[in-house]
Protein backbone atom coordinates (compact mmCIF):
# COMPACT_ATOMS: atom_id res chain seq x y z
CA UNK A 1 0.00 0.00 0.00
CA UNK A 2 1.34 3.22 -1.01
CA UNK A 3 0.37 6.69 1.35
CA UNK A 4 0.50 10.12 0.59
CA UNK A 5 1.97 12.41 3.72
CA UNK A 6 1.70 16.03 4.66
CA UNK A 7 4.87 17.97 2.30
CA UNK A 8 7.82 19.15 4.27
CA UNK A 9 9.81 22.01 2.72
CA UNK A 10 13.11 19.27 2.89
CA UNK A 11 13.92 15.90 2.56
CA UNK A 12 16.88 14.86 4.04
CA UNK A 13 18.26 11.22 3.28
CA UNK A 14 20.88 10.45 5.78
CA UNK A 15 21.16 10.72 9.31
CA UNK A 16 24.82 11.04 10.15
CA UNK A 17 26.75 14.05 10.97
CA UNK A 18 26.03 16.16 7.93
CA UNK A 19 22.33 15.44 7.97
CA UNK A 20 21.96 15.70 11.06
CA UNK A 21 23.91 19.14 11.40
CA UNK A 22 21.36 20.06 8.40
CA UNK A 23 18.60 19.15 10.45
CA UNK A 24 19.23 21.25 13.59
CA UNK A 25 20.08 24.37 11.49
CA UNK A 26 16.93 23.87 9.48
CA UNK A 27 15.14 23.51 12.76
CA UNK A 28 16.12 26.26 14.52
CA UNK A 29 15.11 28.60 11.53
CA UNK A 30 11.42 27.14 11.19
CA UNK A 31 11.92 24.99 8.16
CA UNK A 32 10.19 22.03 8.25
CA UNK A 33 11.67 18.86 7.18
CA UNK A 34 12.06 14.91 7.02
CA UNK A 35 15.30 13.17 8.59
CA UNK A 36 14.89 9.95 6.88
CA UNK A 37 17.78 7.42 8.14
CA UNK A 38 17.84 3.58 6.18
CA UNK A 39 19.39 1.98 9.35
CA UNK A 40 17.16 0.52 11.88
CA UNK A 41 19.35 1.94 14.95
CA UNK A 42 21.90 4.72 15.06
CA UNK A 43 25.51 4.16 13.60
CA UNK A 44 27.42 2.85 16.59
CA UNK A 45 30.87 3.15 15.63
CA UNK A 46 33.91 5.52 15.97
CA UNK A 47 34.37 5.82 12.22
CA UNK A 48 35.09 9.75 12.74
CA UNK A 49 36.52 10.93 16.07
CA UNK A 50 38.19 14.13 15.76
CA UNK A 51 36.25 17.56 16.15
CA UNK A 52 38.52 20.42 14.54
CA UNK A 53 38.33 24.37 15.82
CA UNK A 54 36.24 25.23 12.60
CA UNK A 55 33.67 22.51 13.71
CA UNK A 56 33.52 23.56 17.38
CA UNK A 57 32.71 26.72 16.39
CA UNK A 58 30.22 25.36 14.32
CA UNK A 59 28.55 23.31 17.45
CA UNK A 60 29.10 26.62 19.22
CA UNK A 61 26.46 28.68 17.24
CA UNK A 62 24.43 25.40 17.26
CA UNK A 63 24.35 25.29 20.95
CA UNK A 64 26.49 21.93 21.70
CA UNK A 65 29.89 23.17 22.00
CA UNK A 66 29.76 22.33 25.46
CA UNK A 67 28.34 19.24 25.78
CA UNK A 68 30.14 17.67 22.85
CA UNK A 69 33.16 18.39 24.11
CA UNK A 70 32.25 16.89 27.57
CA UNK A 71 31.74 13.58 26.16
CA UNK A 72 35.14 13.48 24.64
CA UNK A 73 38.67 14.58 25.75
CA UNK A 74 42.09 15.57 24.50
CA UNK A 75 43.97 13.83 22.38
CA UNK A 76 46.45 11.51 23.93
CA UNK A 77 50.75 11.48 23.31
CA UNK A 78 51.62 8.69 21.10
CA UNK A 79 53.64 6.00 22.35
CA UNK A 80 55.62 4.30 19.19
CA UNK A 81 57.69 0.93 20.10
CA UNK A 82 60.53 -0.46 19.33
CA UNK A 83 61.54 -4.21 18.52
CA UNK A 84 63.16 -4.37 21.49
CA UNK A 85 59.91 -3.36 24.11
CA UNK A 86 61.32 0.38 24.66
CA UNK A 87 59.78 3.11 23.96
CA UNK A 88 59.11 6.88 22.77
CA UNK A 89 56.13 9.51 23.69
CA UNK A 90 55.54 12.06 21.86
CA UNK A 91 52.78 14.46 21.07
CA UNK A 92 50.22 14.04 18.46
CA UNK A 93 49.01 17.65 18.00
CA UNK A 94 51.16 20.85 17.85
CA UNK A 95 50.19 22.42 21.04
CA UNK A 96 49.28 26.06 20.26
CA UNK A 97 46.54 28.53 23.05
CA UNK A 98 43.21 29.77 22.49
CA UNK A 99 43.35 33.21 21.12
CA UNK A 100 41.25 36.05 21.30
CA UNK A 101 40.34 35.37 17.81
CA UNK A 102 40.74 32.06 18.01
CA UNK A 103 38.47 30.66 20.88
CA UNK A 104 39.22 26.71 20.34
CA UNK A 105 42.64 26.12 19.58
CA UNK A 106 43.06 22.20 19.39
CA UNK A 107 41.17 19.68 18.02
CA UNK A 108 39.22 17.11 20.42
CA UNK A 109 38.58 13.33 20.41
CA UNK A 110 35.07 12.36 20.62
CA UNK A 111 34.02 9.25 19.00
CA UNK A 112 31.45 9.83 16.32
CA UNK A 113 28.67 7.48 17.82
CA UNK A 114 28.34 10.18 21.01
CA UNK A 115 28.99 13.25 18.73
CA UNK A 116 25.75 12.08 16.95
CA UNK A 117 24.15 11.37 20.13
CA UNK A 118 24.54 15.04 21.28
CA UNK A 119 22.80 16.26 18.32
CA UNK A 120 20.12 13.54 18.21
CA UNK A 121 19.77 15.14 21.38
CA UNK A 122 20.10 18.99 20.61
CA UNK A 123 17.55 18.03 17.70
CA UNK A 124 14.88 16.56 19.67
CA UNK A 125 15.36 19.64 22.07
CA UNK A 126 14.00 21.50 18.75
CA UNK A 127 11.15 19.32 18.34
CA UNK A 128 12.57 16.56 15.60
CA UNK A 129 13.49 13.33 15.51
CA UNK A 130 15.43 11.17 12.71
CA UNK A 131 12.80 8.55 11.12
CA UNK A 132 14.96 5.24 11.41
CA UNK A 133 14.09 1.95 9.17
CA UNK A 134 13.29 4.15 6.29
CA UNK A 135 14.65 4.43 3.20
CA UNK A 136 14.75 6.31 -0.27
CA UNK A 137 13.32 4.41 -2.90
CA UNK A 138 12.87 6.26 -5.61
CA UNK A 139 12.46 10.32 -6.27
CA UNK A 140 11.83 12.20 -9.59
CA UNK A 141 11.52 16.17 -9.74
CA UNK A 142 10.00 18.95 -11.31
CA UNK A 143 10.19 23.10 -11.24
CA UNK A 144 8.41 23.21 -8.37
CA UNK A 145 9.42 20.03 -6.00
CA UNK A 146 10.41 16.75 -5.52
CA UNK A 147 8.12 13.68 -5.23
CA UNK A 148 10.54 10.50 -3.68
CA UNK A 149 9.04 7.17 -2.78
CA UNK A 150 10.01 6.10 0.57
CA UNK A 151 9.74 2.28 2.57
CA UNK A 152 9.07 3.45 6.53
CA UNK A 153 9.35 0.49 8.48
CA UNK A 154 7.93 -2.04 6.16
CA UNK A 155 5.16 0.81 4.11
CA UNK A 156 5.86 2.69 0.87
CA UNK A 157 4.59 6.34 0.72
CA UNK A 158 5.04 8.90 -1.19
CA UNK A 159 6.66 12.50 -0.21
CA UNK A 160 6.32 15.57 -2.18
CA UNK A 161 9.08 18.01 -0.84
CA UNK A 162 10.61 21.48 -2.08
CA UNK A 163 14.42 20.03 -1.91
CA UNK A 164 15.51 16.19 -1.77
CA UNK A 165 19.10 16.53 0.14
CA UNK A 166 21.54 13.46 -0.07
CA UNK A 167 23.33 12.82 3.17
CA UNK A 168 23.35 9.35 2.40
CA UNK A 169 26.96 8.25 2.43
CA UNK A 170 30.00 7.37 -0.11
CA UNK A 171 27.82 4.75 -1.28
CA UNK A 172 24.86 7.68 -2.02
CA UNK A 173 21.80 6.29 -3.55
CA UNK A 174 21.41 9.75 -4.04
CA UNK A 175 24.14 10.05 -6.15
CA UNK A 176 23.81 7.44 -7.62
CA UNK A 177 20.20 8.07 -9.00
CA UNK A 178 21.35 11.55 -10.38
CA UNK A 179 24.14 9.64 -12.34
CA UNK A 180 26.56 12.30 -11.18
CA UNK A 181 30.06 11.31 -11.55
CA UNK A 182 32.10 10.32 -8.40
CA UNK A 183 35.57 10.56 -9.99
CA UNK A 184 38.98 9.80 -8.22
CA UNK A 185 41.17 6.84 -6.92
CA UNK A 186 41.60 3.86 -4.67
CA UNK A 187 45.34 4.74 -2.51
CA UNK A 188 46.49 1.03 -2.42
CA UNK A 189 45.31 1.18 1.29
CA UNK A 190 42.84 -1.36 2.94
CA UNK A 191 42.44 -1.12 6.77
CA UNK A 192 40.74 -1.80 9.92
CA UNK A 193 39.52 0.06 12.07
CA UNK A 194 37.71 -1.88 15.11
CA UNK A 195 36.39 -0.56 18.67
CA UNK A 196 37.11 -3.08 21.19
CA UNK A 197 37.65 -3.75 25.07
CA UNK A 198 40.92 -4.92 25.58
CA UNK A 199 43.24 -5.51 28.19
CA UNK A 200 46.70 -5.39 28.11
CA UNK A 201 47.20 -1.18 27.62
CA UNK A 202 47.18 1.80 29.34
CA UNK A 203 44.65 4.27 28.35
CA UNK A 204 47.15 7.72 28.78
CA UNK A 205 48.84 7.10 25.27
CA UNK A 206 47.93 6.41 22.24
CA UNK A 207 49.78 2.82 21.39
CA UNK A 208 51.63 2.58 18.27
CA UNK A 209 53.63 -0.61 16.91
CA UNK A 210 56.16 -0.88 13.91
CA UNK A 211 55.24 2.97 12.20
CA UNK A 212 56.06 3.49 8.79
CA UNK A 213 55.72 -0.98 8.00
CA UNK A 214 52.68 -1.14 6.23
CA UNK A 215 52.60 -5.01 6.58
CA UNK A 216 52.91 -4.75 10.23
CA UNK A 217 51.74 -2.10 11.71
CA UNK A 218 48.60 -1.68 14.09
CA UNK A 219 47.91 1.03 16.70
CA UNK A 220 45.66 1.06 19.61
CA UNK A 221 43.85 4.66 20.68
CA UNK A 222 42.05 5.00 23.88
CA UNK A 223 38.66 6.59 22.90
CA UNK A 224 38.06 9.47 24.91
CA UNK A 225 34.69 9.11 26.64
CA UNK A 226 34.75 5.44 26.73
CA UNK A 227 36.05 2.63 28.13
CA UNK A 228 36.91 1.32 24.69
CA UNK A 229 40.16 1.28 22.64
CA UNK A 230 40.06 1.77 18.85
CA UNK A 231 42.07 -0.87 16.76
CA UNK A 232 43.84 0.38 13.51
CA UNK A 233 45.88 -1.79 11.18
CA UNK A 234 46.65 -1.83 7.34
CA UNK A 235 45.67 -5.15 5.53
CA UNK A 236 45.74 -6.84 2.73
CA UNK A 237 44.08 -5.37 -0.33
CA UNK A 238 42.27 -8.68 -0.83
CA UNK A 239 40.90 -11.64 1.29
CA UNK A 240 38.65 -11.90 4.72
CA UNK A 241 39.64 -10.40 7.28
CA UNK A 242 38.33 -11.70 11.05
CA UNK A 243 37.51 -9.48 13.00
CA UNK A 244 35.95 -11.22 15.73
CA UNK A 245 37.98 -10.48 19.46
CA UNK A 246 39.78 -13.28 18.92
CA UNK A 247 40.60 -12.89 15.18
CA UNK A 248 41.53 -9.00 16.19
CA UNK A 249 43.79 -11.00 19.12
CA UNK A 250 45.67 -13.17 16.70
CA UNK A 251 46.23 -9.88 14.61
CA UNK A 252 48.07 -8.21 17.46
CA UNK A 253 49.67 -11.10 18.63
CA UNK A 254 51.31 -11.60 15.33
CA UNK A 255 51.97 -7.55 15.17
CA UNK A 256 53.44 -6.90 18.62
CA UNK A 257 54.43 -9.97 19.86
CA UNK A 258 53.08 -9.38 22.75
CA UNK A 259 50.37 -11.82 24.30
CA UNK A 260 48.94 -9.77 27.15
CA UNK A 261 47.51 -7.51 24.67
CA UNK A 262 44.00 -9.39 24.41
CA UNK A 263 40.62 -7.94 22.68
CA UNK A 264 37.83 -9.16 25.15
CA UNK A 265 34.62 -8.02 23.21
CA UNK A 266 34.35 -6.24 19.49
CA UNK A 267 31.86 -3.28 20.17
CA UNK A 268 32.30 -1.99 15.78
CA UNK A 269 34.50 -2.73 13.44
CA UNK A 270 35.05 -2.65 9.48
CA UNK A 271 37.49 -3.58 7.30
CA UNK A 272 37.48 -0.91 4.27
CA UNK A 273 39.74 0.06 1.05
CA UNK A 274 40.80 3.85 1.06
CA UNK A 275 39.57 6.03 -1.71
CA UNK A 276 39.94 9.72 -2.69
CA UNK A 277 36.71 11.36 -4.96
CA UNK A 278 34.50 14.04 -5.40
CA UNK A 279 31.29 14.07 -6.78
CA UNK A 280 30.94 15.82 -10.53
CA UNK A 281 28.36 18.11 -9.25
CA UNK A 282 26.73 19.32 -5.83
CA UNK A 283 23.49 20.16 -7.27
CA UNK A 284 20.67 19.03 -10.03
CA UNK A 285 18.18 21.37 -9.86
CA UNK A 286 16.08 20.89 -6.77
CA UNK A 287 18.94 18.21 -4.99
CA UNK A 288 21.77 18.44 -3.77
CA UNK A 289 24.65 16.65 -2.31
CA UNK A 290 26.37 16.79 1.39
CA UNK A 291 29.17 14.98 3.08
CA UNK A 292 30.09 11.48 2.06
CA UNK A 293 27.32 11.71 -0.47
CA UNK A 294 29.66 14.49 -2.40
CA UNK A 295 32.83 13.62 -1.38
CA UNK A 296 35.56 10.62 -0.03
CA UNK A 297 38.76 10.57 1.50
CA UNK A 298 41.36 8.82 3.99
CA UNK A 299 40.26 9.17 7.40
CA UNK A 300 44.32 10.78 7.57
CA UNK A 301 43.94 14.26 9.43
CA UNK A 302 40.43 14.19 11.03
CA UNK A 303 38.77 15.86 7.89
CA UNK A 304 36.11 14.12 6.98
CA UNK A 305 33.27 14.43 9.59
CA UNK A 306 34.40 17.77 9.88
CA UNK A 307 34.45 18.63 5.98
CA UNK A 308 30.60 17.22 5.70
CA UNK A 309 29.39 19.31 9.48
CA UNK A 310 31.13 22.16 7.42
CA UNK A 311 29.06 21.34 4.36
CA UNK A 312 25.25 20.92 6.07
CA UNK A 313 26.36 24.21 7.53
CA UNK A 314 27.04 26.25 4.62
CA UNK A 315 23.42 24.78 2.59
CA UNK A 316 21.34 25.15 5.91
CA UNK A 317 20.76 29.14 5.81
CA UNK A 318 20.96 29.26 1.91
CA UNK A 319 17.79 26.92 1.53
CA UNK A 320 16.30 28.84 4.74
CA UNK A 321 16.78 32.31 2.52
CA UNK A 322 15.18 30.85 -0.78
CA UNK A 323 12.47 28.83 0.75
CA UNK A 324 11.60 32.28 2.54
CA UNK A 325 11.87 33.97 -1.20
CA UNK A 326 15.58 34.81 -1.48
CA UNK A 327 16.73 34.66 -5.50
CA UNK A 328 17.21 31.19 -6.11
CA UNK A 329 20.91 31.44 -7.86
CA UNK A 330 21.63 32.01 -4.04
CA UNK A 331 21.98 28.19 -3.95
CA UNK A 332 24.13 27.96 -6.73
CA UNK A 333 26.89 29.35 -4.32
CA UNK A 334 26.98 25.68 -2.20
CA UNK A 335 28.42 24.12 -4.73
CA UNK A 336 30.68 27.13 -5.71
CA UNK A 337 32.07 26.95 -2.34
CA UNK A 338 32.17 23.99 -1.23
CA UNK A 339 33.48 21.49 -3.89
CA UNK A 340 36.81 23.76 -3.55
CA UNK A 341 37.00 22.99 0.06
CA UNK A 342 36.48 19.28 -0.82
CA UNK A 343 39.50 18.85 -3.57
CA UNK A 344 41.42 20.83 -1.02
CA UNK A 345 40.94 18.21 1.89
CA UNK A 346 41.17 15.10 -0.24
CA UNK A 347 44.67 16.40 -1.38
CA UNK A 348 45.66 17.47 2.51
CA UNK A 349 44.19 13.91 3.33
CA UNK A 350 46.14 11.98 0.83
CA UNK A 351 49.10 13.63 1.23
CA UNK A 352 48.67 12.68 5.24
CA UNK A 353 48.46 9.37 4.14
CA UNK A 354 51.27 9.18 2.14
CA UNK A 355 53.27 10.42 5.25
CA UNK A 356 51.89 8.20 7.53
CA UNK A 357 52.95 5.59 5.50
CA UNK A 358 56.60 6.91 6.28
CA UNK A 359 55.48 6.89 10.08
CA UNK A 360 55.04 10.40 10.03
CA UNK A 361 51.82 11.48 12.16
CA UNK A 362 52.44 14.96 13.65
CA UNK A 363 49.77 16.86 13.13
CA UNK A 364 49.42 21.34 12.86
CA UNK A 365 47.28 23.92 11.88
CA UNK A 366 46.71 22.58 8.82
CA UNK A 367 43.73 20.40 9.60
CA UNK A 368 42.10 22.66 12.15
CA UNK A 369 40.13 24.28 9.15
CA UNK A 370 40.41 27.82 10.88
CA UNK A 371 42.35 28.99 7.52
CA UNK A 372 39.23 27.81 5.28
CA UNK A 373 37.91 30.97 3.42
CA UNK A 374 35.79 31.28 0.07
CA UNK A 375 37.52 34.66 -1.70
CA UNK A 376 36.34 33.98 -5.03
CA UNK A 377 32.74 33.45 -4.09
CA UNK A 378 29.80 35.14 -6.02
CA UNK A 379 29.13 36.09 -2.39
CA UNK A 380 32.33 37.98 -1.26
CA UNK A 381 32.20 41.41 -1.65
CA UNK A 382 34.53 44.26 -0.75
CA UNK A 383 33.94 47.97 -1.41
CA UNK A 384 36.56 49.23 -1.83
CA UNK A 385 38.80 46.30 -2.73
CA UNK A 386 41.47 45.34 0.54
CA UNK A 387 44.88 43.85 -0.30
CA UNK A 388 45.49 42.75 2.69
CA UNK A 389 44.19 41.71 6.33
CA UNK A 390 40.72 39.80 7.35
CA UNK A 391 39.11 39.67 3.34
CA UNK A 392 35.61 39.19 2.32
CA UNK A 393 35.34 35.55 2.15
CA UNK A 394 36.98 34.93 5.34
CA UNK A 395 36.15 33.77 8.36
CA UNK A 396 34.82 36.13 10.74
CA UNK A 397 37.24 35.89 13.84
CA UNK A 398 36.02 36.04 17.50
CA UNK A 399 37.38 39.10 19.58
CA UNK A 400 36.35 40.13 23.48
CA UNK A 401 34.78 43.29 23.81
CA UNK A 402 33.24 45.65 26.01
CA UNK A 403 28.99 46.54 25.90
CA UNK A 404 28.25 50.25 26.71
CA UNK A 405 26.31 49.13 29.63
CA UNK A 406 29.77 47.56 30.96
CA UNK A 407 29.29 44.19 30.33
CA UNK A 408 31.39 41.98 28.85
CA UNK A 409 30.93 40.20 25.27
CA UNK A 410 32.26 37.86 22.38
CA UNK A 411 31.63 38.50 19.13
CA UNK A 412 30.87 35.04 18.58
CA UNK A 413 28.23 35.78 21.28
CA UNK A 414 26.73 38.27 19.07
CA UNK A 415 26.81 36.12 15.92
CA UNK A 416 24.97 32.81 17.64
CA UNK A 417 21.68 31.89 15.80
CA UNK A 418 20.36 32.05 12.41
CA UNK A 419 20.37 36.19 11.71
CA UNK A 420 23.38 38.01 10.14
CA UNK A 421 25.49 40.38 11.66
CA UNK A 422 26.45 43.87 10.79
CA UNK A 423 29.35 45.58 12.60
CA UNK A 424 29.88 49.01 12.13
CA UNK A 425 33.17 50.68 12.64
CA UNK A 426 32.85 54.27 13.87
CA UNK A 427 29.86 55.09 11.56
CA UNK A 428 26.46 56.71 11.42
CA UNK A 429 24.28 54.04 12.60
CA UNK A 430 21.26 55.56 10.84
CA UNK A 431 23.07 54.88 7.59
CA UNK A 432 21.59 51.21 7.60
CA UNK A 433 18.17 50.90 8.41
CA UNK A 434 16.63 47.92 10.30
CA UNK A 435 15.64 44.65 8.36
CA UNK A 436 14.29 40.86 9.85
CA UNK A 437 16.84 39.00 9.93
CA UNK A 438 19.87 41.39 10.17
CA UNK A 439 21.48 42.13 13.59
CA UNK A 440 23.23 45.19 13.55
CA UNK A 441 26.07 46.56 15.98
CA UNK A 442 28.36 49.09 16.50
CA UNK A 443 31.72 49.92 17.45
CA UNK A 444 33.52 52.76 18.40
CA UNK A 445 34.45 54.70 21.56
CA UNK A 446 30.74 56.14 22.20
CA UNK A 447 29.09 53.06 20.28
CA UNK A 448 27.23 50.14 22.09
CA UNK A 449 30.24 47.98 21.82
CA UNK A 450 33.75 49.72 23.01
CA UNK A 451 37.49 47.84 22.27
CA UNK A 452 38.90 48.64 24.85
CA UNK A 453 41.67 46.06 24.72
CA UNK A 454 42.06 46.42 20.87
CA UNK A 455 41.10 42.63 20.03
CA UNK A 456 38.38 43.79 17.93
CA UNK A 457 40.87 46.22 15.63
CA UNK A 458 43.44 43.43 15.79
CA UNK A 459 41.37 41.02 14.28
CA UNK A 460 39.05 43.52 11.78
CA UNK A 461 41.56 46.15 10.78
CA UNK A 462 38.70 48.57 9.77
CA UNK A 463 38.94 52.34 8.67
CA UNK A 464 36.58 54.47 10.06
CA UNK A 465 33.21 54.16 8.56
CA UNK A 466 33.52 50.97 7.36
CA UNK A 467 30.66 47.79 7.71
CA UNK A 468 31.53 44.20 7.65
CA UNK A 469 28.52 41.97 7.25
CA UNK A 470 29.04 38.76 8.67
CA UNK A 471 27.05 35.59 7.27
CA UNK A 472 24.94 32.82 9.49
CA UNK A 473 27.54 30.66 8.88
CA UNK A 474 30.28 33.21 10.37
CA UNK A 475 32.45 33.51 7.07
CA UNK A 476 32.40 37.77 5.94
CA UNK A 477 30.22 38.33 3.13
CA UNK A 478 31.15 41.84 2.42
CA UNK A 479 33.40 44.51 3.84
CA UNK A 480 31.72 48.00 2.76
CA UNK A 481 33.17 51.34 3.49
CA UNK A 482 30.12 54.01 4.22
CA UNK A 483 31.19 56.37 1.04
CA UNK A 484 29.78 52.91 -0.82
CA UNK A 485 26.63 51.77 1.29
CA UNK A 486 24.38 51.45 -2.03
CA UNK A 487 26.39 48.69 -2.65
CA UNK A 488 25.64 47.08 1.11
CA UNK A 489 21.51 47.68 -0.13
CA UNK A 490 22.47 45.38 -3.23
CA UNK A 491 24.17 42.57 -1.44
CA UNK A 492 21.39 42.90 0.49
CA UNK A 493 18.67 42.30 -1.82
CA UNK A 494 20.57 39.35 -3.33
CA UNK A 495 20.43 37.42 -0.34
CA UNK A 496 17.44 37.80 1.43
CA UNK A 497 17.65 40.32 3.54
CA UNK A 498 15.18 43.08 1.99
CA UNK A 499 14.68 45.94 3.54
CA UNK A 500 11.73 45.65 5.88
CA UNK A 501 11.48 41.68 5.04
């Protein structure tokens, strides 16, 4: 029997990290949607475990900075071995502060199965729910919507929706269906990566035997938040692998030579082959692409989960502004951003690989994401152009700073939710005139925000009378000096923000 339900303005296929992120940011703005998920149970496995700075950012304008991090920890010193039992520790991650600008300075370990529990949770805090045991059939789409065929729990319907997104994975049915093209390469690399209970191992380093022998090696990583220990180990490229407790045993055994390393119970684990591709295209008309779904890569340098939090992000407030009657072209600036970032990361991944091949697993500010910026977007606009210094396409730094009433603040503070944000810079306030949607501040030594300790001007680097409008996703859309604030009406206009709207 085949049912007709009530049309949401989104369908989202895929409940892991990017459709869930999707899901809370649609939430929170009003949108209605569908979080359809094909598994019968959430994913239960560490597959992704590191949160960058970009991402906890992210999670701190989506209200679970806080309480992701809590479930996790730091990252652990690696402990590499030598034939003869001794030892070195070293660290993992370059250890750099927070900044002023720079709030969350190191990345943190939480394995992926809580990290989706927290926003399962934030999400049903907003009222929704992911609809487990059902899956995407079928979808076909017109100039006006989407109409997909969906099984839920054991019934087909039928869904007629504004957008069809695909979170759904490398494997995308999504993707697939579109016949977009996933081009790339396999890396030579099959591993596996299993979360176990062992005993054997202390849980203060992060265990790591014969680096840089790709027959040999395995590593053990105490999972932050748990009481489990994640397994990694190349393999061959062909033939079963066991990965039962005592299979995973034998394989340390054999690796280590050591017999009081023992796995006592297997809680996930998967043996997979190492790819690096990105999908042809982001979008076909009225669908679109996120995460996995667009994009694959070696787990090498924590970039993954991030990259596809990162991607649900940037779509979120763009579908928000057209489904509320924002120009629809302004969705054609997803893919114009994103697939950039995407080739970007599969070449820092890969090249991670390659390097931890040679043993070499040090990692810096390179995968922290913090340095991600979209210059050459249709969206990044400077009047008049700036050679140097925060650029339109950046991302908006954090700075402390003083309210008028005495108070203190963060700009990220001021940024949180699903409005944009206008600083002004020693201007006429009356020069911009108040819109839905638009938050507007300003700064200056008589203004309602005063830098007194100069973080603000460190960061910014404004002239007097200049505007910086900051995006919902906290990347600058445009840097405007007042002698040009026409051109601030335009942007405007282009993205939703009307006057009066």
């Amino acid at each position: 029997m085949v049912g007709e339900s009530v049309a949401p303005d989104v369908l989202i296929s895929g409940s892991g990290p990017a459709g869930l992120t999707l899901a809370i940011d649609l939430a929170r703005r009003g949108i209605s949607f569908r979080l359809l998920e094909r598994q019968p149970a959430p994913f239960k496995g560490s597959r992704g475990k590191g949160i960058q700075p970009r991402s906890l950012e992210v999670f701190e304008d989506l209200g679970i900075v806080d309480r992701v991090v809590a479930l996790g920890g730091p990252y652990p010193e690696q402990r590499e071995y030598r034939e003869d039992g001794s030892f070195t520790d070293s660290p993992l991650i370059e250890k750099v502060s927070p900044s002023a600008a720079e709030p969350y300075a190191l990345p943190v370990m939480v394995p992926q199965f809580l990290s989706e529990h927290a926003m399962r949770e934030r999400l049903a805090e907003l009222g929704h729910r992911p609809e487990h045991d059902c899956e995407l059939l079928g979808f076909e789409q017109d100039e006006r919507g989407v109409t997909a065929r969906i099984r839920r729990q054991g019934a087909e319907e039928t869904v007629r929706a504004r957008y069809l997104i695909g979170a759904d994975g490398g494997r995308s049915f999504v993707r697939h269906a579109l016949q977009i093209g996933f081009p790339g390469k396999t890396l030579g690399v099959r591993a596996v990566v299993a979360d176990v209970v062992l005993t054997g191992l202390t849980r203060d380093v992060w265990h790591r035997f014969n680096e840089g022998d790709m027959e040999h090696q395995i590593s053990f990583c105490p999972l932050a938040g748990t009481n489990l220990f994640q397994i990694q180990a190349p393999v061959p490229m062909d033939g079963d692998i066991d990965l039962s407790a005592s299979g995973l045993s034998a394989m340390t055994l054999a690796r280590t030579g050591r017999s009081d390393i023992r796995t006592e119970s297997v809680s996930w684990a998967s043996a997979f082959s190492m790819g690096a591709r990105l999908a042809d295209r982001y979008r076909v008309e009225r669908v679109f692409l996120i995460g996995d779904a667009a994009h694959i890569h070696p787990p090498t340098g924590g970039q993954g989960l991030n990259t596809s939090v990162q991607d649900a992000y940037n779509l979120g407030w763009k579908l928000a502004a057209v489904i509320a009657g924002a120009p629809d072209a302004l969705l054609d600036s997803y893919e114009e951003e994103r697939r950039p970032i995407a080739a970007g990361m599969l070449g820092l991944s890969s090249a991670l690989l390659e390097a931890h091949k040679r043993g070499e697993m040090r990692r810096g500010r390179e995968v922290h994401q913090l340095d991600l910026a979209y210059p050459e977007s249709s969206l990044a606009l400077e009047r008049p152009s700036r050679a140097a210094g925060l650029l339109a396409g950046d991302r908006a730094p954090d700075a402390p700073i003083r309210g008028a009433a005495g108070e203190p603040q963060r700009l990220f503070h001021l940024f949180k939710g699903p409005h944009w944000t206008l600083l002004g810079y020693h201007v006429d306030r009356d020069q911009v005139p108040a819109r839905r949607g638009l938050h507007i501040h300003t700064v200056g030594d008589f203004d309602e925000l005063i830098d007194d300790a100069g973080h603000f001007d460190a960061a910014y680097a404004l002239s007097p009378g200049d505007w910086v409008l900051v995006r919902p996703d906290g990347y600058i859309g445009a840097i405007i000096n007042s002698r040009d604030i026409d051109a601030l009406e335009t942007y405007c206009q282009r993205v939703g923000l009307g006057q009066g709207s």
